[in-house]
Protein backbone atom coordinates (compact mmCIF):
# COMPACT_ATOMS: atom_id res chain seq x y z
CA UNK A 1 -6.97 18.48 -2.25
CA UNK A 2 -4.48 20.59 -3.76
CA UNK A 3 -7.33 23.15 -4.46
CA UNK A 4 -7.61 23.09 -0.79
CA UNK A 5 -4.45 23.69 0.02
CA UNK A 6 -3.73 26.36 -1.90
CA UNK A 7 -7.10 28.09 -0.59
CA UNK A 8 -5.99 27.95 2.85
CA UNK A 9 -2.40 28.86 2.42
CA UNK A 10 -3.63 31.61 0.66
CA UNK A 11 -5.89 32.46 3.05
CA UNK A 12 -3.14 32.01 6.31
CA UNK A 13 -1.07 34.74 4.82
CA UNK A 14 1.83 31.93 4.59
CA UNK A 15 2.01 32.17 0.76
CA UNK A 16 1.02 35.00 -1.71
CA UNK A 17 -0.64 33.53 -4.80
CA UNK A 18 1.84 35.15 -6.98
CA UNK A 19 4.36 32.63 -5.60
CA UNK A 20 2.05 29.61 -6.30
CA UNK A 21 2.24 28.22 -9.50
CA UNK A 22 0.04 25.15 -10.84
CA UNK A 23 0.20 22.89 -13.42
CA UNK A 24 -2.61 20.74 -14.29
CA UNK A 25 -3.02 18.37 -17.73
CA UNK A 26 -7.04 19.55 -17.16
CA UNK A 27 -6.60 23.19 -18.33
CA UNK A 28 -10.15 23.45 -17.90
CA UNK A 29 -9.40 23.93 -13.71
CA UNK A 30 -7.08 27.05 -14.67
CA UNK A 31 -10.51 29.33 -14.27
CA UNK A 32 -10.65 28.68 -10.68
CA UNK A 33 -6.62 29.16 -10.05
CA UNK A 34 -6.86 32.11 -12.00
CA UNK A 35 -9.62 33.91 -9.56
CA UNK A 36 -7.33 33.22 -6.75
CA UNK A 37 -4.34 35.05 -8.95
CA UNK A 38 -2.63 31.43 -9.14
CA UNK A 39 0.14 31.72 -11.47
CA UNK A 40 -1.02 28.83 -14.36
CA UNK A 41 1.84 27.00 -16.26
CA UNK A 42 1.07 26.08 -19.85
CA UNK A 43 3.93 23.09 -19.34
CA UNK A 44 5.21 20.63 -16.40
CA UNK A 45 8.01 22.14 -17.30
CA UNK A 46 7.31 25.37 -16.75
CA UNK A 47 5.73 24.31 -13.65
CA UNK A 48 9.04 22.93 -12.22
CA UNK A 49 11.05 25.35 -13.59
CA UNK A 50 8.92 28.33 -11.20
CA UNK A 51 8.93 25.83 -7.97
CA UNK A 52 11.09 25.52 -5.46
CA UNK A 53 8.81 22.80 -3.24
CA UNK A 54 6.79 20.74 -5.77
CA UNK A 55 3.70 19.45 -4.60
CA UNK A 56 3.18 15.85 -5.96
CA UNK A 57 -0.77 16.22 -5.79
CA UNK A 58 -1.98 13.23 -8.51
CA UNK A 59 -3.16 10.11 -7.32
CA UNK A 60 -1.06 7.12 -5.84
CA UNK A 61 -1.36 5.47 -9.78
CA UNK A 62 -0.24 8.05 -11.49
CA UNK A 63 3.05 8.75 -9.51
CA UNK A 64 4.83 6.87 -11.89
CA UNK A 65 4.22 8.73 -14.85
CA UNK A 66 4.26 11.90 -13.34
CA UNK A 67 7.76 11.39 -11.72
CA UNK A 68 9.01 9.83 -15.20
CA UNK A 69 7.87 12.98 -16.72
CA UNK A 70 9.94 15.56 -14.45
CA UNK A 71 12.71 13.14 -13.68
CA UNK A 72 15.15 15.19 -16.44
CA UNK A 73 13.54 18.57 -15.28
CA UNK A 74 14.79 18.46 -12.23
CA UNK A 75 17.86 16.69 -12.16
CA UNK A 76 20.51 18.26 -10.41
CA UNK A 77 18.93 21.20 -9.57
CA UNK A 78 18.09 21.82 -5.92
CA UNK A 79 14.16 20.99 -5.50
CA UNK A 80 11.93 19.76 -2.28
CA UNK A 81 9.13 17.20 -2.81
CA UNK A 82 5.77 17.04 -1.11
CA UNK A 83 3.77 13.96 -1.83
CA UNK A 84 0.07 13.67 -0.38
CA UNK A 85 -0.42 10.08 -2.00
CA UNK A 86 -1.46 7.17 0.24
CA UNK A 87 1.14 4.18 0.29
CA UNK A 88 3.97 6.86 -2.09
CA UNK A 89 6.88 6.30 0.21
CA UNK A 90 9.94 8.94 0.32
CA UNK A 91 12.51 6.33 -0.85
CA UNK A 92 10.53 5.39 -4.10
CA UNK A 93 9.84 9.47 -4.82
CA UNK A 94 14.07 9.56 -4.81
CA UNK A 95 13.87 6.15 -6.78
CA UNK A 96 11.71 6.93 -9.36
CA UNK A 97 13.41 10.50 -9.99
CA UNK A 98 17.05 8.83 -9.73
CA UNK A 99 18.59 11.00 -7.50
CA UNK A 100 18.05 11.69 -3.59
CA UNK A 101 15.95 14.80 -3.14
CA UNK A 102 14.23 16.15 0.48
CA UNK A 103 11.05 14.54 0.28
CA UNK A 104 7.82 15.27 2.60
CA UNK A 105 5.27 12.54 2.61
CA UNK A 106 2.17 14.05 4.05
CA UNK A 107 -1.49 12.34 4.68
CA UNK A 108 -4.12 14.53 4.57
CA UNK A 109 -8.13 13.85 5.04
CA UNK A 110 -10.87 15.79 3.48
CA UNK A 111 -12.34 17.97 5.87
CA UNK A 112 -8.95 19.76 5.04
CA UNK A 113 -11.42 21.50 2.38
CA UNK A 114 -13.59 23.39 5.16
CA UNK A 115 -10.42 24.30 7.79
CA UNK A 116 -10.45 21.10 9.56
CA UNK A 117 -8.04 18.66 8.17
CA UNK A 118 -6.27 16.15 10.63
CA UNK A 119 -2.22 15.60 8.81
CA UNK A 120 -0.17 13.64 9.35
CA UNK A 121 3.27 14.43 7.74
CA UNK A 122 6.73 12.43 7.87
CA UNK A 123 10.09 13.53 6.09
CA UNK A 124 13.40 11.82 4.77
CA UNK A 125 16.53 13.19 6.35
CA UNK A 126 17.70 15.60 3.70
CA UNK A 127 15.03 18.10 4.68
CA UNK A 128 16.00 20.53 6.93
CA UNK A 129 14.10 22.09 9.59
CA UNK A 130 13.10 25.41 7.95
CA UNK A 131 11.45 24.26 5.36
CA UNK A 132 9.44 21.08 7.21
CA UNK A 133 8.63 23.95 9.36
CA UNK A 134 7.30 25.73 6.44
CA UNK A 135 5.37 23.14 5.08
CA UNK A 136 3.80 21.88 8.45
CA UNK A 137 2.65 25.34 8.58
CA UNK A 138 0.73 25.44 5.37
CA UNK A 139 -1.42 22.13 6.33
CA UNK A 140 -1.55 23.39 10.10
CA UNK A 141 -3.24 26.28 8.84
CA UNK A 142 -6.12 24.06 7.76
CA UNK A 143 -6.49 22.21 10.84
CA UNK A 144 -4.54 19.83 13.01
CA UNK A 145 -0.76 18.53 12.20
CA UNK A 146 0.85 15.55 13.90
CA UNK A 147 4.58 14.56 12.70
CA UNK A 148 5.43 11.00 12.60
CA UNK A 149 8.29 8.75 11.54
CA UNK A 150 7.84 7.89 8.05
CA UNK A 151 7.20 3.99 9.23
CA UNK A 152 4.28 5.12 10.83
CA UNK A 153 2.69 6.37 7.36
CA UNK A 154 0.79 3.41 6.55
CA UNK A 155 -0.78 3.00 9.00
CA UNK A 156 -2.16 6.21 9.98
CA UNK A 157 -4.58 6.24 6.90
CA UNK A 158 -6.46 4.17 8.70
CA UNK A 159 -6.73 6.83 11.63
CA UNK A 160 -7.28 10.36 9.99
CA UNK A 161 -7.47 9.92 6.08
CA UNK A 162 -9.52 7.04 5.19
CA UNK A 163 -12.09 7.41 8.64
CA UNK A 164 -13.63 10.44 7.92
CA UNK A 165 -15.88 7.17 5.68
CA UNK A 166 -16.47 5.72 8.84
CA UNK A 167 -18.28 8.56 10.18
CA UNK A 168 -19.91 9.04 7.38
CA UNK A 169 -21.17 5.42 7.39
CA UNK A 170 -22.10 5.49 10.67
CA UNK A 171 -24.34 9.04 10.21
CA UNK A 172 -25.97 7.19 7.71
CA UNK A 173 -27.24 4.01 9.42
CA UNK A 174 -28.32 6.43 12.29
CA UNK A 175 -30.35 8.08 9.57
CA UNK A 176 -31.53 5.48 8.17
CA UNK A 177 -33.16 3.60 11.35
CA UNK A 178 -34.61 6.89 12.84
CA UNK A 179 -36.67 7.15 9.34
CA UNK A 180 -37.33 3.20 9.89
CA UNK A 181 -38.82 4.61 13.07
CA UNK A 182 -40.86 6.99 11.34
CA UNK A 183 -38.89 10.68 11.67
CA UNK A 184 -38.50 12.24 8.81
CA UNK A 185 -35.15 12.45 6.79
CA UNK A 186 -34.64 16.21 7.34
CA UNK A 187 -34.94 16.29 10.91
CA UNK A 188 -32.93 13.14 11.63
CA UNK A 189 -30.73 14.56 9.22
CA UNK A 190 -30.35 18.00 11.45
CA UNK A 191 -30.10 15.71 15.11
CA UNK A 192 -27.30 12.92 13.79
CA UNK A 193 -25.00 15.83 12.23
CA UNK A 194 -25.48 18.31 15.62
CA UNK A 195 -25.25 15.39 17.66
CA UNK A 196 -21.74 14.16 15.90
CA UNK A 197 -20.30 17.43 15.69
CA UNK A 198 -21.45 18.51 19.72
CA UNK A 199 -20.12 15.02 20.41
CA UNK A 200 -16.85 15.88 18.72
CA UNK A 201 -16.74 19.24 20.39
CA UNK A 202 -17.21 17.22 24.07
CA UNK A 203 -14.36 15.48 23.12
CA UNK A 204 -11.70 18.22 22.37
CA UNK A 205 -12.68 20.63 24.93
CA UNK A 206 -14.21 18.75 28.25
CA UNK A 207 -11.22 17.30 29.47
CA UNK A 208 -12.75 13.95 29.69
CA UNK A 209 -11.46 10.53 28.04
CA UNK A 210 -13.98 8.86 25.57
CA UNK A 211 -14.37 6.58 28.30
CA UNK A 212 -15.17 8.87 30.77
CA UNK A 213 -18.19 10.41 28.37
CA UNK A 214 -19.24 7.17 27.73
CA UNK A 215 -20.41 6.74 31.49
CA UNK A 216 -21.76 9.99 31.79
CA UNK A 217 -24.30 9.30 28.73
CA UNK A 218 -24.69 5.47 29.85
CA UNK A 219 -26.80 5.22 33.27
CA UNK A 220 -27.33 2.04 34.81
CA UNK A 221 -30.39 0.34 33.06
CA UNK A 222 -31.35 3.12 31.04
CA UNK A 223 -31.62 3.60 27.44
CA UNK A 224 -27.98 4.13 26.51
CA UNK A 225 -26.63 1.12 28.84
CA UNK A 226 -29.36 -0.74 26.19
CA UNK A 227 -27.74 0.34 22.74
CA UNK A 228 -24.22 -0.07 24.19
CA UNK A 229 -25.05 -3.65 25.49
CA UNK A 230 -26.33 -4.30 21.84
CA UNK A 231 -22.68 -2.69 20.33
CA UNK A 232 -20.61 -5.02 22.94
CA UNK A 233 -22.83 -8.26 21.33
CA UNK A 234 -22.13 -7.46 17.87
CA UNK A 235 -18.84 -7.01 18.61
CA UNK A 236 -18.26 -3.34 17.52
CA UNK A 237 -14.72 -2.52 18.62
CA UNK A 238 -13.41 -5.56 16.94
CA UNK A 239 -16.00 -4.37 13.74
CA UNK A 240 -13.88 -1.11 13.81
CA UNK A 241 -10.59 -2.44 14.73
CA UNK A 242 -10.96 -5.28 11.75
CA UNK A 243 -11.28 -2.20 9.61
CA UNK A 244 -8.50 -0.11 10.18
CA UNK A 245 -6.39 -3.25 9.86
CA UNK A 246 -7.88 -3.74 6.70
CA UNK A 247 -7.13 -0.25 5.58
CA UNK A 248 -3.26 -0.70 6.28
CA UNK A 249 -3.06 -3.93 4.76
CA UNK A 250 -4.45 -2.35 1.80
CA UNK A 251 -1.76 0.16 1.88
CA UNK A 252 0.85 -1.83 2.22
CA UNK A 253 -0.26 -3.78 -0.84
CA UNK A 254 -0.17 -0.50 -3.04
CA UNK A 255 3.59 0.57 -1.27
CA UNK A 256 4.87 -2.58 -2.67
């Protein structure tokens, strides 16, 4: 994700790569930073030392650690945070570093890596506008940004970071039953994926609600009205819905 990121900051024009600096205890991903003309720190140290906004990019279980580790680097001195954790709230960043610093808490989904991320981003009070500005910019230019109070956080995981899985899932079972029905992988393969991302398309740019589309695929009696009929019985909405609740529940487990 970070990799990402950078890549499309980069690419915006919003940050020259000789103002980027990385630190990574995998030296190993230096080659690829290096290529982009990524500034490389040998030391977290010498990471925060470079950084004026410090991009928290480590997963939710090492925060802990990694906060412990620059907690005396950065005390006192004027730094911004940017965590892109699931469940890392502001407060505990400012906890866990003993001080109050501005903290972003942004929630990003993968398609970020290919231009077309969905973010949503949230920040404590002592950020100021410039520089939220700034940093919605560098996510917006890899797709869509949405700001939302920071109570909100948990919850949308469930609605752009963790569903990207659901549409995978669901490509997959409509792979799998069109080979059932004797098509070969390829070309069901080729259909489901131009189908999902016309489909998608449809949806930003027709005007219509997904309800709307719905009824202009569905007609009465036909072969559509058939599958959706089948959906409604095995309770689909509620199969979704039960899962996004699930998702939140799960990440208010890990903010506690």
């Amino acid at each position: 994700m970070a990799t990402a990121i950078i890549k499309a900051s980069v690419k915006s024009g919003r940050v020259e790569p000789k103002n980027l600096t990385v630190y990574d205890i995998a030296k190993e991903k230096y080659e690829a930073f290096r290529k982009m003309s990524v500034n490389c720190a040998d030391s977290i140290s010498d990471a925060c030392s470079a950084s004026e906004i410090i991009f928290l990019a480590v997963k939710p279980q090492d925060y802990e650690k990694v906060l412990a580790d620059i907690r005396q680097l950065v005390s006192g001195q004027k730094k911004i945070f940017v965590s892109i954790a699931a469940a890392i709230s502001t407060s505990y960043v400012c906890s866990a570093l003993g001080e109050d610093f501005p903290v972003v808490r942004v929630m990003p989904n993968t398609p970020l890596l290919i231009g077309c991320g969905a973010t949503a981003i949230s920040r404590n009070s002592l950020v100021d506008d410039r520089i939220y500005t700034k940093i919605c910019g560098l996510f917006a230019a890899s797709g869509t940004v949405v700001s939302l109070p920071e109570e909100q956080m948990n919850a949308v995981i469930s609605v752009n970071s963790s569903s990207p899985a659901y549409v995978y899932l669901f490509a997959k079972s409509m792979i799998d039953n069109a080979v059932k029905q004797g098509i070969e992988y390829d070309v069901a393969k080729r259909l489901v994926f131009q189908t999902l991302k016309g489909s998608t398309e449809m949806l930003l740019q027709s005007g219509y609600s997904p309800e709307e589309l719905i009824k202009m695929v569905a007609s009465p009696k036909g072969t559509t009205e058939a599958s959706l009929k089948s959906f409604e019985q095995n309770h689909f909405s509620d199969v979704v819905s039960d899962a996004m609740d699930a998702c939140t529940a799960r990440a208010e487990e890990l903010a506690r």
